[in-house]
C-alpha atoms as a PDB file:
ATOM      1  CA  UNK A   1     -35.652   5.459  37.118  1.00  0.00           C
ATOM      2  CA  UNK A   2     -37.408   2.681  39.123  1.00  0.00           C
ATOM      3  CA  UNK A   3     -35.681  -0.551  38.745  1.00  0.00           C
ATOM      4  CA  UNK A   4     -38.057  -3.436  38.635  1.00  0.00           C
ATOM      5  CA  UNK A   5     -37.815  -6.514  40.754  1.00  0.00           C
ATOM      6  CA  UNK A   6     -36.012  -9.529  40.302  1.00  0.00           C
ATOM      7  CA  UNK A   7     -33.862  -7.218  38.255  1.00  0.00           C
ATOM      8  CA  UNK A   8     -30.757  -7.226  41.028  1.00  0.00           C
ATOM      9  CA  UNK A   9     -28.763  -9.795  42.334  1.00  0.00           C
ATOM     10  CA  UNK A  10     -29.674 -10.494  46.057  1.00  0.00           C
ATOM     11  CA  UNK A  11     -25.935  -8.636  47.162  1.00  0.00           C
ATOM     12  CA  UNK A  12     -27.183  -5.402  45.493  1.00  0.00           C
ATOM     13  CA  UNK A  13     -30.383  -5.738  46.835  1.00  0.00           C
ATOM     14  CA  UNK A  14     -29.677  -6.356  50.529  1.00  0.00           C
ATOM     15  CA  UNK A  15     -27.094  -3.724  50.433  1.00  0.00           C
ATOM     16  CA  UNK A  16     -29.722  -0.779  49.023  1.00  0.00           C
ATOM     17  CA  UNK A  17     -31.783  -1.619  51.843  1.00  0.00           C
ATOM     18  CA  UNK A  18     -29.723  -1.559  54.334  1.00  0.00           C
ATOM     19  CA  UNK A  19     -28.369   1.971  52.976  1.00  0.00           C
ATOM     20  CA  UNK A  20     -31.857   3.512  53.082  1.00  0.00           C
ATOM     21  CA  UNK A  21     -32.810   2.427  56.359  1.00  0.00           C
ATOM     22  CA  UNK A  22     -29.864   4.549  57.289  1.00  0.00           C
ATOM     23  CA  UNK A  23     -30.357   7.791  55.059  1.00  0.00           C
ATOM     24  CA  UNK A  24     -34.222   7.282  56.611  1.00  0.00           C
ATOM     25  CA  UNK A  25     -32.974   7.378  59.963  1.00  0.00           C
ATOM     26  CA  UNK A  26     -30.773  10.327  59.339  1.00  0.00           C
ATOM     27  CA  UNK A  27     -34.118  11.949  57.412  1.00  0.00           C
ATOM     28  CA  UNK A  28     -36.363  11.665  60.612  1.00  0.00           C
ATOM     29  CA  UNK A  29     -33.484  13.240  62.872  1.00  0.00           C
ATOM     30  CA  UNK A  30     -33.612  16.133  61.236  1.00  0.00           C
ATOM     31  CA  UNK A  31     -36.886  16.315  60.096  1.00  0.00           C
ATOM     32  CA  UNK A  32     -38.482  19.219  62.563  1.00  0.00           C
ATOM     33  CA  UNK A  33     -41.975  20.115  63.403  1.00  0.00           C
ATOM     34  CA  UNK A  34     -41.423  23.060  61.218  1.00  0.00           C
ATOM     35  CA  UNK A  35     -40.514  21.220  58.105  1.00  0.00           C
ATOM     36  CA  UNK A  36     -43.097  18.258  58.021  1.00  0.00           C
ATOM     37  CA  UNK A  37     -45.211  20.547  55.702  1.00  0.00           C
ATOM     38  CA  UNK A  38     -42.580  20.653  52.928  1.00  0.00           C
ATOM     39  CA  UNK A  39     -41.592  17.589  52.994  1.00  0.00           C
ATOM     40  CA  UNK A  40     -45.626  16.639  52.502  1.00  0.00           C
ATOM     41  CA  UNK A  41     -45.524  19.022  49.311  1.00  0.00           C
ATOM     42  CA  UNK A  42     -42.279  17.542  47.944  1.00  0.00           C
ATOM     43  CA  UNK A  43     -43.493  13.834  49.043  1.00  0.00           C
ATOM     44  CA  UNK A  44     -46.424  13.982  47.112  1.00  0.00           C
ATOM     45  CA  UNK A  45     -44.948  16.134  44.318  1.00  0.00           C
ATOM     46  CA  UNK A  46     -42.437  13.771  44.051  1.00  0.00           C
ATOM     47  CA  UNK A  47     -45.330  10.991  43.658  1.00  0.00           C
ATOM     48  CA  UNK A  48     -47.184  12.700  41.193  1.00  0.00           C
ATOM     49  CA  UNK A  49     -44.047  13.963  38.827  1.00  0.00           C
ATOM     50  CA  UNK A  50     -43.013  10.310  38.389  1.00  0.00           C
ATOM     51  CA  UNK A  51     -46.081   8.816  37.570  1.00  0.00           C
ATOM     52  CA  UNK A  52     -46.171   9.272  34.204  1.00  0.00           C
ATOM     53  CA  UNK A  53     -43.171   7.347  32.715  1.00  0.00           C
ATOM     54  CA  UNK A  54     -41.616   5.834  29.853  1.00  0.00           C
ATOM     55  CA  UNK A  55     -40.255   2.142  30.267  1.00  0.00           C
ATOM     56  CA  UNK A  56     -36.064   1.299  29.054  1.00  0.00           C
ATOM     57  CA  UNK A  57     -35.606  -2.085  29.882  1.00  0.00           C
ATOM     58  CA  UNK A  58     -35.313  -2.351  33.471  1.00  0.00           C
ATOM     59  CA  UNK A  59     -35.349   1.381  34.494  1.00  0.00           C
ATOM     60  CA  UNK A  60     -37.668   4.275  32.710  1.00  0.00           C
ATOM     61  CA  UNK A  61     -37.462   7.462  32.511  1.00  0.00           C
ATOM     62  CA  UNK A  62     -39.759  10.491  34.176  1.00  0.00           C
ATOM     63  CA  UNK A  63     -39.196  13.352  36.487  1.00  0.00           C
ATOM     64  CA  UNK A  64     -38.418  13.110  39.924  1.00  0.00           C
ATOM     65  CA  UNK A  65     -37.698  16.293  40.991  1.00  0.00           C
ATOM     66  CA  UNK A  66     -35.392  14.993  43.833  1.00  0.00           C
ATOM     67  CA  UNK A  67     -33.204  18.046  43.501  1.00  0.00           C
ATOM     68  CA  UNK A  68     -35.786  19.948  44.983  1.00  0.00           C
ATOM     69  CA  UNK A  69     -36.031  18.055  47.589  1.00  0.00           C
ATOM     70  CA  UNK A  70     -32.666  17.623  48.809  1.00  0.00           C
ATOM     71  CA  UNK A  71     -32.290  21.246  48.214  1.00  0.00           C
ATOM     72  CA  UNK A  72     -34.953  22.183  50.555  1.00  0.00           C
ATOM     73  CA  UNK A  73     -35.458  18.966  52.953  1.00  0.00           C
ATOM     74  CA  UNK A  74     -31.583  18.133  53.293  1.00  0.00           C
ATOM     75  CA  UNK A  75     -31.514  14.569  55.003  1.00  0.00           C
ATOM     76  CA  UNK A  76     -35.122  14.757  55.404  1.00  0.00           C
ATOM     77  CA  UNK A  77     -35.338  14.385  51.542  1.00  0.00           C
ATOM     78  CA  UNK A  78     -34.754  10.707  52.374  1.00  0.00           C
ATOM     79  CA  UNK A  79     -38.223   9.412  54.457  1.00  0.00           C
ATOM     80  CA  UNK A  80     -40.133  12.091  52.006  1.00  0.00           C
ATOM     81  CA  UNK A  81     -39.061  10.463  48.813  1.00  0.00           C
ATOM     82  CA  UNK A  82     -39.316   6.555  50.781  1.00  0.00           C
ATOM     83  CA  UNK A  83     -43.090   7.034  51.369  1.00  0.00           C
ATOM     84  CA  UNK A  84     -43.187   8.618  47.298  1.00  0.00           C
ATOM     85  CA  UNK A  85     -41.608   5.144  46.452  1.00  0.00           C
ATOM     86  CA  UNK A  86     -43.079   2.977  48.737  1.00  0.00           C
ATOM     87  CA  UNK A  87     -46.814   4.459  47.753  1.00  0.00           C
ATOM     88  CA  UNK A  88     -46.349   3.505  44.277  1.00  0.00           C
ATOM     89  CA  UNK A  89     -44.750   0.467  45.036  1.00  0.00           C
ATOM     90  CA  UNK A  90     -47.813  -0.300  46.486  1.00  0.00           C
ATOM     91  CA  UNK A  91     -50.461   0.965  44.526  1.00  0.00           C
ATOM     92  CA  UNK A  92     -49.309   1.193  41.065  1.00  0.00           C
ATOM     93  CA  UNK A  93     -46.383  -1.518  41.236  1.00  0.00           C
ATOM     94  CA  UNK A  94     -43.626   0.825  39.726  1.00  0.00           C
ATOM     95  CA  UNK A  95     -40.283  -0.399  40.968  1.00  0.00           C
ATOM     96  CA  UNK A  96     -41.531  -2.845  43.385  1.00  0.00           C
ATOM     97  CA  UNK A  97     -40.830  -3.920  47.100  1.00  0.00           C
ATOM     98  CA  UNK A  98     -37.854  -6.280  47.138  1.00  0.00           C
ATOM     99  CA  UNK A  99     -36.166  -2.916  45.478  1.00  0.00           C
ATOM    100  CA  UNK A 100     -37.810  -0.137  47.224  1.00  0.00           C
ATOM    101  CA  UNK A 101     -34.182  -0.214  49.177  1.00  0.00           C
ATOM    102  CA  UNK A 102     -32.137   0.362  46.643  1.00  0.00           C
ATOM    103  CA  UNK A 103     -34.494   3.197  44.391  1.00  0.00           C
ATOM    104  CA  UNK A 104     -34.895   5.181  47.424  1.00  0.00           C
ATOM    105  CA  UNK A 105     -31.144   4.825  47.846  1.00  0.00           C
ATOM    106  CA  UNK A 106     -30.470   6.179  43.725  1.00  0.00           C
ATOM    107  CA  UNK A 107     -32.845   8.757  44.393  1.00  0.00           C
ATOM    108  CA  UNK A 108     -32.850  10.145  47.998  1.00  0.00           C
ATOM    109  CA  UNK A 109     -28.880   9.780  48.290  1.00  0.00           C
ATOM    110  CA  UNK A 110     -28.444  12.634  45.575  1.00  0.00           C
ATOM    111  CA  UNK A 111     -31.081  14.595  46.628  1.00  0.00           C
ATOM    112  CA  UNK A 112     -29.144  14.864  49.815  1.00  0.00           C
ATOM    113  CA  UNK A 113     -25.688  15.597  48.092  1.00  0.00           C
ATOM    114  CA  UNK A 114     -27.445  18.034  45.972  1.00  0.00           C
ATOM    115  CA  UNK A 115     -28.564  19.886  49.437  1.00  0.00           C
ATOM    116  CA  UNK A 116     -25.421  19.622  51.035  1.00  0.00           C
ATOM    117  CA  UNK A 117     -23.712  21.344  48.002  1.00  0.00           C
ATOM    118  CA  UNK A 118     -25.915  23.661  46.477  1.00  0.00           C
ATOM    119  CA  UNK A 119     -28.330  24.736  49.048  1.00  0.00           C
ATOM    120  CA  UNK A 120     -25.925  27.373  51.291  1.00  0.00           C
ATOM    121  CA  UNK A 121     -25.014  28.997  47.729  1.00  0.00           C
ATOM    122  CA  UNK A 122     -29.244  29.197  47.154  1.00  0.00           C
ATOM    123  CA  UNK A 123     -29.700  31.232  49.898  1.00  0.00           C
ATOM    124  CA  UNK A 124     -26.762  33.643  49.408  1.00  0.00           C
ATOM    125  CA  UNK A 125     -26.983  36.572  46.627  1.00  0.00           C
ATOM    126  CA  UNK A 126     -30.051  37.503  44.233  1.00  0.00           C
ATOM    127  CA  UNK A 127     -32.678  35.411  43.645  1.00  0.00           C
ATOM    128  CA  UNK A 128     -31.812  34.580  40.607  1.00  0.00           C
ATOM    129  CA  UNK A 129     -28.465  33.764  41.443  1.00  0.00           C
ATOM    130  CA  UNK A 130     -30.396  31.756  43.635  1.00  0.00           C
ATOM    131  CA  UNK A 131     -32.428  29.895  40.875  1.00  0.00           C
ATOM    132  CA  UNK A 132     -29.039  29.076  39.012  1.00  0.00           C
ATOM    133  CA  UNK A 133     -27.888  27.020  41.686  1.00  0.00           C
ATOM    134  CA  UNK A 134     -30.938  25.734  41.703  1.00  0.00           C
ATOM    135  CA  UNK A 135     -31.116  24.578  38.267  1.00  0.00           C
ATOM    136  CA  UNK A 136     -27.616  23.153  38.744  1.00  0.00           C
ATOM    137  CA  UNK A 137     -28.556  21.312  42.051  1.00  0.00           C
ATOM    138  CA  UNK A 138     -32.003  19.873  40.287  1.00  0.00           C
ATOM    139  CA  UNK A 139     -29.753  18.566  37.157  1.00  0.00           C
ATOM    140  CA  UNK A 140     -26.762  17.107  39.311  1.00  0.00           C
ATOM    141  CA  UNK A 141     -29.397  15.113  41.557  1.00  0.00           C
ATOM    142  CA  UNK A 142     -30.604  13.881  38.127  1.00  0.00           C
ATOM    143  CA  UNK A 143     -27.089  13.012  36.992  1.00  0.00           C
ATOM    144  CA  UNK A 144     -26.332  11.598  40.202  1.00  0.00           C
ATOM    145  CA  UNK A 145     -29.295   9.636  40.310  1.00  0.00           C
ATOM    146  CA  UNK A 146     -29.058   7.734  36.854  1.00  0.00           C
ATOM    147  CA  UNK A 147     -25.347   7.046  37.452  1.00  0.00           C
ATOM    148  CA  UNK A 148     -26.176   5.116  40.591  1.00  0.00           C
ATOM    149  CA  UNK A 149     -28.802   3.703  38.742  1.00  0.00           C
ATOM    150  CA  UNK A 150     -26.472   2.220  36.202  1.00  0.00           C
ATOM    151  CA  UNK A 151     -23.843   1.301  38.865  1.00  0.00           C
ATOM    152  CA  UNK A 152     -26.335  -0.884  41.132  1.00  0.00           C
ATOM    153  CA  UNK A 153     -27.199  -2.788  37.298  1.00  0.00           C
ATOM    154  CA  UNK A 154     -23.614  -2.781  36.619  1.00  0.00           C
ATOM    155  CA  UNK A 155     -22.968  -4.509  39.910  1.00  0.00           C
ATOM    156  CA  UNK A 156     -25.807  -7.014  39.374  1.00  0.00           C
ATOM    157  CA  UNK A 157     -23.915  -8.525  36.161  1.00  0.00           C
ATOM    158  CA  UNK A 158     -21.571  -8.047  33.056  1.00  0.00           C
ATOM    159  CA  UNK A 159     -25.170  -8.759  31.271  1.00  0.00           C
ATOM    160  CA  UNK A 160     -27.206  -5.162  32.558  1.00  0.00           C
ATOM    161  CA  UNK A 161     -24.026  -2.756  30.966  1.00  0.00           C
ATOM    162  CA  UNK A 162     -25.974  -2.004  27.784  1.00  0.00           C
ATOM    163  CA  UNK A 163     -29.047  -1.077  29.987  1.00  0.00           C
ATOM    164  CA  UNK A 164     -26.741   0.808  32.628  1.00  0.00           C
ATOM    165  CA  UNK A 165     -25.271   3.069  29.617  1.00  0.00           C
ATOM    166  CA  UNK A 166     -29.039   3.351  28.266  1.00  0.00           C
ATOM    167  CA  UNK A 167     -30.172   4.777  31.393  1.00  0.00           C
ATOM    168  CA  UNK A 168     -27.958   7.259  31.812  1.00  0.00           C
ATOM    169  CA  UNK A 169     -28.158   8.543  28.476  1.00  0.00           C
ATOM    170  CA  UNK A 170     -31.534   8.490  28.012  1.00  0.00           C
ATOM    171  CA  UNK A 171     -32.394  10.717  30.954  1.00  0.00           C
ATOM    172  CA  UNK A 172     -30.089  13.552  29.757  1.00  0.00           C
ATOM    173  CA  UNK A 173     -32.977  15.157  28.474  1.00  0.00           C
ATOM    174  CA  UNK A 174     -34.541  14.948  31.891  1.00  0.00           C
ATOM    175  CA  UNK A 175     -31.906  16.878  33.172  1.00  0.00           C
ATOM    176  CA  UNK A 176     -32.522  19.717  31.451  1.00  0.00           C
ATOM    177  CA  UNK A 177     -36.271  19.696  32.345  1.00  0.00           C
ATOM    178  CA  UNK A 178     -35.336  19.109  36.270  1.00  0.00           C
ATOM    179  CA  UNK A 179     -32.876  21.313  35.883  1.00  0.00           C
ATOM    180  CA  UNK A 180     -35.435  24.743  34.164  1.00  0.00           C
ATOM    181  CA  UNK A 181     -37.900  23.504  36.974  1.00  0.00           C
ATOM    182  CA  UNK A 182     -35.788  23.553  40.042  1.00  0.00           C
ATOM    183  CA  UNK A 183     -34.679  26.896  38.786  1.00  0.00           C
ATOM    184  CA  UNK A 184     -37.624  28.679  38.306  1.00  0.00           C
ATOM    185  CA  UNK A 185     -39.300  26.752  41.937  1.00  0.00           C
ATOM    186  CA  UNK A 186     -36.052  28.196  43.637  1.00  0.00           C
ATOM    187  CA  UNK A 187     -36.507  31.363  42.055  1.00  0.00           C
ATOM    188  CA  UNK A 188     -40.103  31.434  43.821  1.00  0.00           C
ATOM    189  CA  UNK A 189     -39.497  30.038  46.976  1.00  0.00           C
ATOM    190  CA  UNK A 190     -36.561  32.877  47.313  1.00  0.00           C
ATOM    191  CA  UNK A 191     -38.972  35.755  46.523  1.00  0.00           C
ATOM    192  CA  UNK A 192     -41.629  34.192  48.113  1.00  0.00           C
ATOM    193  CA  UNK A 193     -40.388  32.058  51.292  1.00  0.00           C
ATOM    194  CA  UNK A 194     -36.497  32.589  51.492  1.00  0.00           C
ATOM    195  CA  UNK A 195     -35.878  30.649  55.058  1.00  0.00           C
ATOM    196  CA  UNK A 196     -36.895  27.996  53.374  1.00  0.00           C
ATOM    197  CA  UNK A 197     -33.015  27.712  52.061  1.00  0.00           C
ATOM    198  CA  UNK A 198     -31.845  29.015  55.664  1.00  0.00           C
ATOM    199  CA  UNK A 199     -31.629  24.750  56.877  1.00  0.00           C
ATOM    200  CA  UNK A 200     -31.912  23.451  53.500  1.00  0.00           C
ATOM    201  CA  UNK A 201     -28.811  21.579  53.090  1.00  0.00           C
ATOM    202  CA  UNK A 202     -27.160  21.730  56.256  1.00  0.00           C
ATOM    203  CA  UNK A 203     -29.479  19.645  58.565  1.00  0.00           C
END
């Protein structure tokens, strides 16, 4: 899901990071005191999930677990996946710098959506009913993801289509996984912690 650098045309590029300085300035508005913990868990979760990863061309595929995020962090998904990105940028060279824009864009941006959609019908009803949005918030931010994946190599050139499809394709699978754990972490948090869902999306 990282795109690599010198992958995108400059355009692409620029634009990604000036998107995500936005979605991280909307990310530390809301981010309260009260919150800061989660969004360490999910940072670093995030960090960890996606370290192991399979390389397609200029993408690869791994779990990201942004659906979580977004589901729990709203807007504040955004700076908690950055630092994710930027860490292994930095330390492990996936994705890379001259990108880090436009992946924390693909993968923060959905994780939002996904809050904003799903996360009011989380916190209403059983918990499983719960957990069933949850699955289908942690497999749209997937889906939502890898198609703005393929869009920002579509953009690039005519020449990154056959890699755009590939991505998106190839991380159906990864949907399904996101999607069983996001459902089964929502089905905990609601039992254990259910205010966590109270702010969730709607900050």
């Amino acid at each position: 899901m990282h795109i690599v650098d010198g992958a995108l045309s400059n355009p692409v590029v620029i634009g990604g990071a000036v998107a995500a300085v936005g979605g991280i300035a909307m990310g530390l508005r809301s981010l309260d005191l009260d919150r800061i913990p989660t969004a360490g868990v999910l940072s670093a979760s995030f960090f960890v999930a996606s370290l192991i990863h399979v390389p397609i061309g200029p993408s690869s595929v791994h779990l990201i677990l942004n659906g979580l995020a977004g589901l729990l962090l709203g807007w504040a998904a955004f700076p908690a996946l950055f630092i994710g990105l930027l860490l292994q940028a930095v330390f492990f060279g996936f994705g890379g710098l001259t990108v880090l824009g436009v992946n924390a864009v693909n993968i923060a941006f959905p994780a939002v959506v996904a809050g904003l959609l799903f996360s009011g019908m989380i916190g209403r009803g059983s918990p499983v009913q719960g957990a069933i949005w949850g699955a289908i918030g942690g497999a749209f931010a997937i889906a939502a993801t890898t198609a703005m994946v393929a869009v920002s190599l579509a953009l690039t050139g005519d020449e990154f289509l056959p890699a755009a499809k590939l991505v998106f394709f190839a991380h159906i699978p990864v949907m399904v996984v996101e999607a069983v754990l996001t459902g089964f972490a929502v089905l905990l948090a609601r039992k254990v912690k259910p205010e966590l869902f109270v702010k969730g999306g709607t900050a």
